[in-house]
Protein backbone atom coordinates (compact mmCIF):
# COMPACT_ATOMS: atom_id res chain seq x y z
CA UNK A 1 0.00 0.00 0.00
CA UNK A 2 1.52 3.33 -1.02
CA UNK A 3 0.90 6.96 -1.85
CA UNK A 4 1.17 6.86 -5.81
CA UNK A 5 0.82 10.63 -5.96
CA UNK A 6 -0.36 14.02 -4.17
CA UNK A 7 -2.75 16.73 -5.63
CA UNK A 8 -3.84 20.19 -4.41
CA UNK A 9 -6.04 22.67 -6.11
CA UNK A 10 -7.66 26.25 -5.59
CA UNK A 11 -11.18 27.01 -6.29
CA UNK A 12 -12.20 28.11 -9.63
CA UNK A 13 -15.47 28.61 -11.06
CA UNK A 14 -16.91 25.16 -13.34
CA UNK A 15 -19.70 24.92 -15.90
CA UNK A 16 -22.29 22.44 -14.06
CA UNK A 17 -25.97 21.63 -15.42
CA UNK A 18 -25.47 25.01 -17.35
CA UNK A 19 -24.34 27.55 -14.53
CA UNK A 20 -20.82 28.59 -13.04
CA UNK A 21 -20.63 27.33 -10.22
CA UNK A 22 -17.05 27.50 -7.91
CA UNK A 23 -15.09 24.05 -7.15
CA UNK A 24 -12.05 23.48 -6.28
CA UNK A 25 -12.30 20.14 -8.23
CA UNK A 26 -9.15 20.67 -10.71
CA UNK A 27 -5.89 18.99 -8.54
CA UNK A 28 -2.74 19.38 -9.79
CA UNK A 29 0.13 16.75 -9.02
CA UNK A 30 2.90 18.46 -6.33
CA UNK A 31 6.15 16.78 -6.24
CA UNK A 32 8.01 16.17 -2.73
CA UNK A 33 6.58 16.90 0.42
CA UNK A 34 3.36 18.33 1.15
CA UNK A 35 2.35 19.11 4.36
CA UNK A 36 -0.61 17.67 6.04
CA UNK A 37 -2.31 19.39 9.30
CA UNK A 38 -6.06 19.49 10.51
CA UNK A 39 -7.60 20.88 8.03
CA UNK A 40 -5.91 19.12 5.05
CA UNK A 41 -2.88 19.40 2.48
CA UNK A 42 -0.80 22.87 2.65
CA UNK A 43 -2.33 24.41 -1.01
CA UNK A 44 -5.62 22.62 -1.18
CA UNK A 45 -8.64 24.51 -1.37
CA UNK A 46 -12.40 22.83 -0.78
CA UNK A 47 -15.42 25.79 -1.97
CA UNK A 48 -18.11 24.10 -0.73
CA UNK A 49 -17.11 23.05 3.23
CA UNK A 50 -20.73 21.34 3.71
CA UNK A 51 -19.68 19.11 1.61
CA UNK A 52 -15.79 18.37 1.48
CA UNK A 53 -13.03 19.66 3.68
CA UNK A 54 -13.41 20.35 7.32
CA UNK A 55 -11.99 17.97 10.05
CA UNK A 56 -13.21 15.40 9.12
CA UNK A 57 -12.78 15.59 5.58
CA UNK A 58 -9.59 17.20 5.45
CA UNK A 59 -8.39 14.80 2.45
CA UNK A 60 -9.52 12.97 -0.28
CA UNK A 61 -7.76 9.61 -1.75
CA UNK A 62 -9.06 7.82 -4.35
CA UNK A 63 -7.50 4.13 -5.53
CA UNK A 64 -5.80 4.11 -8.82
CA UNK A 65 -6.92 0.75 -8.87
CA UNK A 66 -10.49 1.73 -10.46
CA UNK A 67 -8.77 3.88 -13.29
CA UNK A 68 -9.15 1.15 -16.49
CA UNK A 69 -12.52 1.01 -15.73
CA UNK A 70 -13.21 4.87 -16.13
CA UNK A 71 -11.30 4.72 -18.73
CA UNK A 72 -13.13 2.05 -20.56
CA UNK A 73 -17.10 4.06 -19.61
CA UNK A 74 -15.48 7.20 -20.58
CA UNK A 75 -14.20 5.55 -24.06
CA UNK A 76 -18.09 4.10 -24.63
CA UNK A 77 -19.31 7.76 -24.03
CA UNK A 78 -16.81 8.82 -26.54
CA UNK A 79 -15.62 11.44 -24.30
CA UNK A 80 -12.54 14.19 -25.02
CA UNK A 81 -12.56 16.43 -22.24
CA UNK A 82 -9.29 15.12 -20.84
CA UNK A 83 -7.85 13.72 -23.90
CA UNK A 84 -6.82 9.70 -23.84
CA UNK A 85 -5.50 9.76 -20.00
CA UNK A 86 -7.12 10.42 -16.33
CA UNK A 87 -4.01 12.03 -14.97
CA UNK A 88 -3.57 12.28 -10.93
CA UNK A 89 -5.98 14.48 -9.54
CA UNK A 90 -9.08 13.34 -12.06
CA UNK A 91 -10.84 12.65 -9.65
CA UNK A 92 -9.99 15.77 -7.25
CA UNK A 93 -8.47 13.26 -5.02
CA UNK A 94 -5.45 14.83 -2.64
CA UNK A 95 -4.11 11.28 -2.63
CA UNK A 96 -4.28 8.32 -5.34
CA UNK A 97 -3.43 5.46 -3.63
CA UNK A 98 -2.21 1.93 -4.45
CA UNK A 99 -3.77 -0.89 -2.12
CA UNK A 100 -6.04 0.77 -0.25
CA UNK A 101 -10.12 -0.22 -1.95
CA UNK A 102 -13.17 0.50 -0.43
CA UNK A 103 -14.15 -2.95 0.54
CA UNK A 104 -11.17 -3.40 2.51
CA UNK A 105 -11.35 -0.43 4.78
CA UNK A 106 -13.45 0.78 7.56
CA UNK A 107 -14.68 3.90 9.26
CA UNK A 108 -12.02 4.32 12.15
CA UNK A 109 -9.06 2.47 10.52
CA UNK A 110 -5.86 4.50 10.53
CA UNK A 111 -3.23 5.20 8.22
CA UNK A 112 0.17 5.25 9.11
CA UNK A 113 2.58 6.98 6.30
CA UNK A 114 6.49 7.86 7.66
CA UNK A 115 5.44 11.63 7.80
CA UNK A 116 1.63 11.66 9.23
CA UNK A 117 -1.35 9.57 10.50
CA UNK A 118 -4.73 9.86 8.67
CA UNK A 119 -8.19 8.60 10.15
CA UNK A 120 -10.52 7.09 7.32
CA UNK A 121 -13.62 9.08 7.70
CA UNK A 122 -16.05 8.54 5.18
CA UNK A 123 -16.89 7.62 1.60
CA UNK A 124 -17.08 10.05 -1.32
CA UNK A 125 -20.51 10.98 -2.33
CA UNK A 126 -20.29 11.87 -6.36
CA UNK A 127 -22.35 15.27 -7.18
CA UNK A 128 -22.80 17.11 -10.42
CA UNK A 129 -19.56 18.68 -10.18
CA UNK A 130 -18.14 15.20 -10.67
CA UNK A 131 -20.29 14.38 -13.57
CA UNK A 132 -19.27 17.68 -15.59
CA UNK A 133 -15.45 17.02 -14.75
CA UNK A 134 -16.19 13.28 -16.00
CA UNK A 135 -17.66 14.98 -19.08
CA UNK A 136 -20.94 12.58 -19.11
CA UNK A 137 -23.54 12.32 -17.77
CA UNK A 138 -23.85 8.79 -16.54
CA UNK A 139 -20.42 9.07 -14.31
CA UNK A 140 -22.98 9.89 -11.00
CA UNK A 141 -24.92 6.62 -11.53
CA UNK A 142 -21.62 4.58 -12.80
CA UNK A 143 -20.04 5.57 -9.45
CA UNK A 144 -22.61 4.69 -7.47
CA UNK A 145 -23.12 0.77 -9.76
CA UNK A 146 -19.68 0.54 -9.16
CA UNK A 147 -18.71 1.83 -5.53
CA UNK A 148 -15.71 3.32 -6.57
CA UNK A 149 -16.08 6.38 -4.82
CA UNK A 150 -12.80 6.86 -2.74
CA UNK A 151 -12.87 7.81 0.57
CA UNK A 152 -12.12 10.72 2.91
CA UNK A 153 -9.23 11.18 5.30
CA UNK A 154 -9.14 13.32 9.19
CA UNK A 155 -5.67 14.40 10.04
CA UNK A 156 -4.75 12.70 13.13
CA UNK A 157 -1.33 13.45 13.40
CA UNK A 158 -0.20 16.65 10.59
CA UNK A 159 3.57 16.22 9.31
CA UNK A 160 3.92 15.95 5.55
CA UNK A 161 3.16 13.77 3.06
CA UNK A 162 4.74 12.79 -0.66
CA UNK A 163 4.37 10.56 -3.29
CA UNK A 164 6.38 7.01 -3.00
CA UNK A 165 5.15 7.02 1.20
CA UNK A 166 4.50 3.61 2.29
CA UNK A 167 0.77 3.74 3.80
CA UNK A 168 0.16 0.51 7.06
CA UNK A 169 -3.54 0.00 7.65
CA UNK A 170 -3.67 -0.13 10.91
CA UNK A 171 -7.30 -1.65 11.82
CA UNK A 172 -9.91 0.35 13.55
CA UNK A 173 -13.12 -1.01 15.33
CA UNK A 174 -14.34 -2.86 12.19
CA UNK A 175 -18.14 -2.17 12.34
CA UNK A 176 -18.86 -0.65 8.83
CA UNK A 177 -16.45 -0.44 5.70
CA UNK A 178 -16.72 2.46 3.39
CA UNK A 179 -18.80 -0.02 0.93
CA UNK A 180 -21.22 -0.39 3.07
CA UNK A 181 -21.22 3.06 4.15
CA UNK A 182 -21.62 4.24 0.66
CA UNK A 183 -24.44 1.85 -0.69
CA UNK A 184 -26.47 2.97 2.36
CA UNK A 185 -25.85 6.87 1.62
CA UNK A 186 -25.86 6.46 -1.81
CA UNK A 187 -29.34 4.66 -1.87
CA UNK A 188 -31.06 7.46 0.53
């Protein structure tokens, strides 16, 4: 299990269902260390707080794991907005990770990386914002059939954090995994 890379962004306004709307959805890789305290990664902006950032949302990871299969829906749609590749940050993760899926992780689980410990929090609920950035559509509804949603970090202990870290799973009290978590939320 490893940090494959690290993303931050600022909020911008986005085109969604035909308004601007501001997002802070566009992540661009950072290279070395980044650091990591309460409220997230040093750079990283979240414009809507009720929905992403705070304490307990202070990061975002999403496996890279589940990227031939949005490659393959987006390919079906026939969709150009990014060009051929989903390059790090495509999904306006802070973190892509490599190991780490929602079925095998649960609410209260920690993860220890050399520089930081994060607290998995929650799953990622996908909005419109994610749709337009997906550039179809169906990406909402293909999350949610698929469960690859990511899932959202607190900031136990800040430090930094970089691409290559080694991530241990270090198991919390096991009573619902982020799958399970997200089926529920997504179905109400």
């Amino acid at each position: 299990m490893k940090v494959v890379s690290v993303q931050c962004g600022s909020a911008q306004a986005m085109l969604v269902q035909g308004r601007n709307v501001m997002t802070a959805y566009a992540k661009t890789e950072v290279r070395g260390p980044v650091s990591v305290g309460p409220m997230g990664l040093q750079g990283d902006e979240q414009a809507d707080r009720s929905v992403h950032g705070g304490l307990a949302k202070a990061v975002y990871a999403y496996p890279r794991e589940h990227l031939p299969f949005w490659q393959t829906v987006r390919a079906q749609a026939r969709v150009s907005a990014w060009g051929d590749a989903l390059s790090p940050g495509a999904f306006a993760e802070n973190l892509s990770t490599e190991g780490l899926l929602e079925n095998r992780l649960w609410i209260g689980d920690r993860l220890r990386l050399p520089g930081c410990e994060l607290l998995v929090s929650a799953p990622r609920l996908p909005c419109a914002k994610f749709a337009a950035a997906m550039g179809f559509a169906q990406a909402t509804r293909l999350m949610v059939q698929s469960g690859y949603c990511g899932f959202y970090l607190g900031v136990l202990q800040g430090g930094v954090v970089q691409a290559g870290d080694p991530i241990e799973l270090l198991p919390g009290p096991r009573e619902v995994s982020i799958a399970e978590l997200f089926r529920a939320q997504a179905r109400s």
